[in-house]
C-alpha atoms as a PDB file:
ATOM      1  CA  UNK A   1     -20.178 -72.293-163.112  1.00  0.00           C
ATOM      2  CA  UNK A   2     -19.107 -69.099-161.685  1.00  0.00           C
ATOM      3  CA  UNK A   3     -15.544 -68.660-162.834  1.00  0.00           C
ATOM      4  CA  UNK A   4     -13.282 -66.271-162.790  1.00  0.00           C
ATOM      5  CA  UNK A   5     -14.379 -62.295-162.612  1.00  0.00           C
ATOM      6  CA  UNK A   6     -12.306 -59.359-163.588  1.00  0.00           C
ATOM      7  CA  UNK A   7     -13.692 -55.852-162.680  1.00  0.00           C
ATOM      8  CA  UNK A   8     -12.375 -53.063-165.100  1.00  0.00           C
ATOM      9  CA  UNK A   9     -13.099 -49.241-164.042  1.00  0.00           C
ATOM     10  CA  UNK A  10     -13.786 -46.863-166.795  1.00  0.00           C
ATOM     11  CA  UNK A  11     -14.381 -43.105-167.004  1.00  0.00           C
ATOM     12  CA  UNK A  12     -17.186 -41.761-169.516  1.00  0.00           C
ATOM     13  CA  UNK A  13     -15.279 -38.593-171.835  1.00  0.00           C
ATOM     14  CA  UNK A  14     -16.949 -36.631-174.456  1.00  0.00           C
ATOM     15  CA  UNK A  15     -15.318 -38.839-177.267  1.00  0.00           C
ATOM     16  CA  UNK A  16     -17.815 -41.739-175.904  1.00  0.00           C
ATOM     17  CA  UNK A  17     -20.872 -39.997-175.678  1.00  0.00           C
ATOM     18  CA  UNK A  18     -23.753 -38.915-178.309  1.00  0.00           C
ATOM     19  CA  UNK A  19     -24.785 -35.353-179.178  1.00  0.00           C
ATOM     20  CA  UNK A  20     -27.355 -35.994-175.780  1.00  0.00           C
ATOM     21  CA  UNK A  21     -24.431 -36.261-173.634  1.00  0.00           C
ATOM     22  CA  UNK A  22     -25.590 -40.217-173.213  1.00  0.00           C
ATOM     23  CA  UNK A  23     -23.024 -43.141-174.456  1.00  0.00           C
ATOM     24  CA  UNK A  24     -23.545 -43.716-177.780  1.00  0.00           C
ATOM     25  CA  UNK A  25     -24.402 -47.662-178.228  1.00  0.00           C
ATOM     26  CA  UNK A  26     -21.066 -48.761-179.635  1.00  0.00           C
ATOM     27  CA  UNK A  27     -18.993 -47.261-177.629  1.00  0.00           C
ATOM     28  CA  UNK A  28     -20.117 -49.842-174.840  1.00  0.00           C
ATOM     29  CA  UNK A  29     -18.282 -52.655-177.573  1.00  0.00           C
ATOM     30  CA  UNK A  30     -15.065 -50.997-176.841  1.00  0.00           C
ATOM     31  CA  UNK A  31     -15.551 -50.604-172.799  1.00  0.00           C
ATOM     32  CA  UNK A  32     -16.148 -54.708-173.477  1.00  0.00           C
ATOM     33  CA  UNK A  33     -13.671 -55.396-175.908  1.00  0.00           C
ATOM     34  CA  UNK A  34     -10.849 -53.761-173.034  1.00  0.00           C
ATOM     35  CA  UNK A  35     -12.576 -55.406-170.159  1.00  0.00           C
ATOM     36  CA  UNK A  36     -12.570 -58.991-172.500  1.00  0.00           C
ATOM     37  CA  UNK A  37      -8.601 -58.706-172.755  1.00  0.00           C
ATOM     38  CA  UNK A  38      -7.955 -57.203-169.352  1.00  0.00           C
ATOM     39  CA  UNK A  39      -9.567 -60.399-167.870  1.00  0.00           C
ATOM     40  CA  UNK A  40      -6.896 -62.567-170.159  1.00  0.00           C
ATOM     41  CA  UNK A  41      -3.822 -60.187-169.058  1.00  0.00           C
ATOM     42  CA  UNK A  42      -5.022 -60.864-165.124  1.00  0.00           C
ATOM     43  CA  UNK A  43      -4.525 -64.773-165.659  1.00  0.00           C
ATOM     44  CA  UNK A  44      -1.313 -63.671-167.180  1.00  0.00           C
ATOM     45  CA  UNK A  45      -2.123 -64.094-171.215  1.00  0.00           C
ATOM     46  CA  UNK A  46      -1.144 -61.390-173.586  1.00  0.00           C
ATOM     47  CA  UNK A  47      -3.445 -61.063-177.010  1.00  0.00           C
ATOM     48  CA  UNK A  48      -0.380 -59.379-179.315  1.00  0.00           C
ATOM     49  CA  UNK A  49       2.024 -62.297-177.866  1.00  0.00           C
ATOM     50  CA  UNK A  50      -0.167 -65.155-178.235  1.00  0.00           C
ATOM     51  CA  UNK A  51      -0.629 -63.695-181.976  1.00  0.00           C
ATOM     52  CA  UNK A  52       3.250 -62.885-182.601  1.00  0.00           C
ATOM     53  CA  UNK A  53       4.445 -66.087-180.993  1.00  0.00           C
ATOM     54  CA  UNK A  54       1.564 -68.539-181.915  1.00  0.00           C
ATOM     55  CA  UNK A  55      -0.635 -66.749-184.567  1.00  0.00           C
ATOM     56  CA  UNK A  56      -4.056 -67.765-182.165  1.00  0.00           C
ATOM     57  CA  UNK A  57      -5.870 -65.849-179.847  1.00  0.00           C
ATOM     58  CA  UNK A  58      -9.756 -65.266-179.111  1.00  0.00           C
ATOM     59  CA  UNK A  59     -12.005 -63.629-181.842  1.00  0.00           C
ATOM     60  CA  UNK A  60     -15.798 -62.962-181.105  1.00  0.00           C
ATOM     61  CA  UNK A  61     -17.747 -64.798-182.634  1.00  0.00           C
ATOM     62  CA  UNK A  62     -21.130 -64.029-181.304  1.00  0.00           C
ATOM     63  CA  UNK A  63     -22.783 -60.836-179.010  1.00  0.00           C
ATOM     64  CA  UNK A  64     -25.964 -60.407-177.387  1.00  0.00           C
ATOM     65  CA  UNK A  65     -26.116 -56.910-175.640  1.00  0.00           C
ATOM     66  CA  UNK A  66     -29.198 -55.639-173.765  1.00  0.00           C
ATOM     67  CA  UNK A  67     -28.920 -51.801-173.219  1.00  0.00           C
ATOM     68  CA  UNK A  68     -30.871 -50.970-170.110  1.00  0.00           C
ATOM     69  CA  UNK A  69     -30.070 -47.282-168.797  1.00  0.00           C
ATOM     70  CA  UNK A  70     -27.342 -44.555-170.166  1.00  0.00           C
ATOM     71  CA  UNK A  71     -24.442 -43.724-168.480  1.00  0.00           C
ATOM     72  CA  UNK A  72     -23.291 -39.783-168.900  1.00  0.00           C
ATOM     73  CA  UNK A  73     -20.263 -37.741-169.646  1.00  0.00           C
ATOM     74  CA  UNK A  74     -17.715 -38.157-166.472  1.00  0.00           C
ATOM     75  CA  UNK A  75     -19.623 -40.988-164.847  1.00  0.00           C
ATOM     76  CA  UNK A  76     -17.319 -43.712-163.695  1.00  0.00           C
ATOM     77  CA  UNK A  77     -18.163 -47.405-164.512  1.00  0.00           C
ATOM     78  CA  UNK A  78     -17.128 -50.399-164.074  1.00  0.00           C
ATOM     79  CA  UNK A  79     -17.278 -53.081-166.496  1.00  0.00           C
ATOM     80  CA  UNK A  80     -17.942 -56.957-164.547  1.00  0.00           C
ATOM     81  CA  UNK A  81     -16.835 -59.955-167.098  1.00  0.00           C
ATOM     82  CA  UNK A  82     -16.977 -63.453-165.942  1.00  0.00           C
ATOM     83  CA  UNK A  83     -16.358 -66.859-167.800  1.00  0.00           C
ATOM     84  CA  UNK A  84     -19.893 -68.324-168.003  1.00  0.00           C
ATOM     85  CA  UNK A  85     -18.936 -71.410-169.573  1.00  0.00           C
ATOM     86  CA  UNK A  86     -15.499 -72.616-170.765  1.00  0.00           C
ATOM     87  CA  UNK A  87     -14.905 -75.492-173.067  1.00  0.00           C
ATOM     88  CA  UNK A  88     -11.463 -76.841-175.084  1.00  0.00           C
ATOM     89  CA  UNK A  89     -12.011 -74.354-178.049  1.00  0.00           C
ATOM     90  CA  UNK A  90     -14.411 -71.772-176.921  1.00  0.00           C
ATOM     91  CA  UNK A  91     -15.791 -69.907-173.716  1.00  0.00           C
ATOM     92  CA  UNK A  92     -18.438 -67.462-172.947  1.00  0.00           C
ATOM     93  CA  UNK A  93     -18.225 -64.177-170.992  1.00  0.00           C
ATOM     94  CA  UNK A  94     -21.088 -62.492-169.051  1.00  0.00           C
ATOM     95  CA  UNK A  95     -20.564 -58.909-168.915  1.00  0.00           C
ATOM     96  CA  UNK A  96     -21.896 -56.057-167.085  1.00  0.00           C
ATOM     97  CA  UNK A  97     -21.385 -52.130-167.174  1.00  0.00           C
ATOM     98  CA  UNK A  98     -22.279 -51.182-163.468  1.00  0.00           C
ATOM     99  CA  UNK A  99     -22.602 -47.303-162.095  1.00  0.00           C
ATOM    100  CA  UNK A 100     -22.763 -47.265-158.415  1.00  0.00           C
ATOM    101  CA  UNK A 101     -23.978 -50.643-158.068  1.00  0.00           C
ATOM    102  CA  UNK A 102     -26.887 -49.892-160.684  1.00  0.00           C
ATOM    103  CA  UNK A 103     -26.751 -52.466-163.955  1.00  0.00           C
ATOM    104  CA  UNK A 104     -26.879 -50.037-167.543  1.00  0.00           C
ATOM    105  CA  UNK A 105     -25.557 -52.868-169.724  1.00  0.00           C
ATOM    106  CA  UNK A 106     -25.466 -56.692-169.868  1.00  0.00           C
ATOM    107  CA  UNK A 107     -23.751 -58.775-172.001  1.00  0.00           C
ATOM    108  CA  UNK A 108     -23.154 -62.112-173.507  1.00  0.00           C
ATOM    109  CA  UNK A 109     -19.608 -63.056-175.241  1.00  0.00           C
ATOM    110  CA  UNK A 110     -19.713 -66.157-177.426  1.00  0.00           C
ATOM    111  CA  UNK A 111     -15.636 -66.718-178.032  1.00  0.00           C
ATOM    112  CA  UNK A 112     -13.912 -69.386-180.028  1.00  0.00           C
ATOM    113  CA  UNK A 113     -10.247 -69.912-180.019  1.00  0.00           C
ATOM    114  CA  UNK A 114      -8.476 -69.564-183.435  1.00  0.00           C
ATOM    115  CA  UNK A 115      -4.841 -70.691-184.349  1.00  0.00           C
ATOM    116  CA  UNK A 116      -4.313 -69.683-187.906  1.00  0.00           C
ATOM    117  CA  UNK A 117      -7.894 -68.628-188.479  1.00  0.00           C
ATOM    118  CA  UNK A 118      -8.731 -72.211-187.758  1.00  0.00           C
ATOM    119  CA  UNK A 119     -10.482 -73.253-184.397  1.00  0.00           C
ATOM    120  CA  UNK A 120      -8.099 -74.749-181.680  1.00  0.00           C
ATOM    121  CA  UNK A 121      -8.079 -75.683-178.396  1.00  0.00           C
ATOM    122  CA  UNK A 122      -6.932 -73.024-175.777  1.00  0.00           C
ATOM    123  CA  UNK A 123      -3.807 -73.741-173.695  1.00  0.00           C
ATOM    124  CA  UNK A 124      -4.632 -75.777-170.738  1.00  0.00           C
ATOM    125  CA  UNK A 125      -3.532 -73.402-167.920  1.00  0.00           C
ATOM    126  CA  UNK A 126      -5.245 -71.044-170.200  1.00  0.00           C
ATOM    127  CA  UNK A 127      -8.575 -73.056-169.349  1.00  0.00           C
ATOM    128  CA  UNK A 128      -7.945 -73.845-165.991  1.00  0.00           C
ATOM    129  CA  UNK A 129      -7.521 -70.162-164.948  1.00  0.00           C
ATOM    130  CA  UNK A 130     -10.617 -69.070-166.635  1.00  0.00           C
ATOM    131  CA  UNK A 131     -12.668 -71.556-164.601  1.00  0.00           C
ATOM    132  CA  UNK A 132     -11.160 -70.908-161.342  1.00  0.00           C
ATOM    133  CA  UNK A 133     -13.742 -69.344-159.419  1.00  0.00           C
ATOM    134  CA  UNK A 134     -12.507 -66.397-157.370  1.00  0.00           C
END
């Protein structure tokens, strides 16, 4: 399935980048975590709303990330997520961190959907977006 695909553009400062000038490893889970709800706010779903109004929302509940080449201080990147597979309660996201077309980062987001800390199925439109393939 290809999905839906959400492309989020990202400078590299200081604040994300080791005492070699490189990004340090987990600041890449932050570029994802942004690019993860970004892709829900583009088929018009909010995280704090879904929690304030309906206490559910996504939580990760597996990550596989392969680490291939650094970016740098002041690079620009762009982080690629797609929905890989979507089911009733849970989907998975295949991200990338791209610089100038070159791959530096992939990554594999296993997410369930949780209303009151309890698995639940996603709303439907919800679903339907996230497997519309762009």
């Amino acid at each position: 399935m290809d999905g839906v695909r959400h492309v989020l553009t990202l400078r590299i400062y200081y604040e994300d980048t080791d005492f070699s000038g490189a990004v340090y490893h987990a600041s890449y889970l932050r570029f994802l975590e942004r690019a993860r709800t970004e892709i829900l706010r583009a088929i018009g779903f909010d995280h704090r709303h879904l929690y304030e109004t309906k206490r559910e929302g996504f939580v990760v509940r597996r990550m596989t990330i392969d680490y291939l080449k650094p970016a740098r201080m002041d690079d620009v990147v762009a982080v690629v997520t797609s929905a890989e597979s979507v089911k009733a309660a849970s989907l998975v996201l295949r991200q990338t961190v791209v610089r100038d077309g070159e791959t530096l980062v992939t990554a594999l987001a296993q997410c369930a959907y949780l209303r009151d800390g309890r698995p639940a199925r996603m709303p439907e439109r919800m679903r339907q977006e996230m497997m519309r393939t762009k």
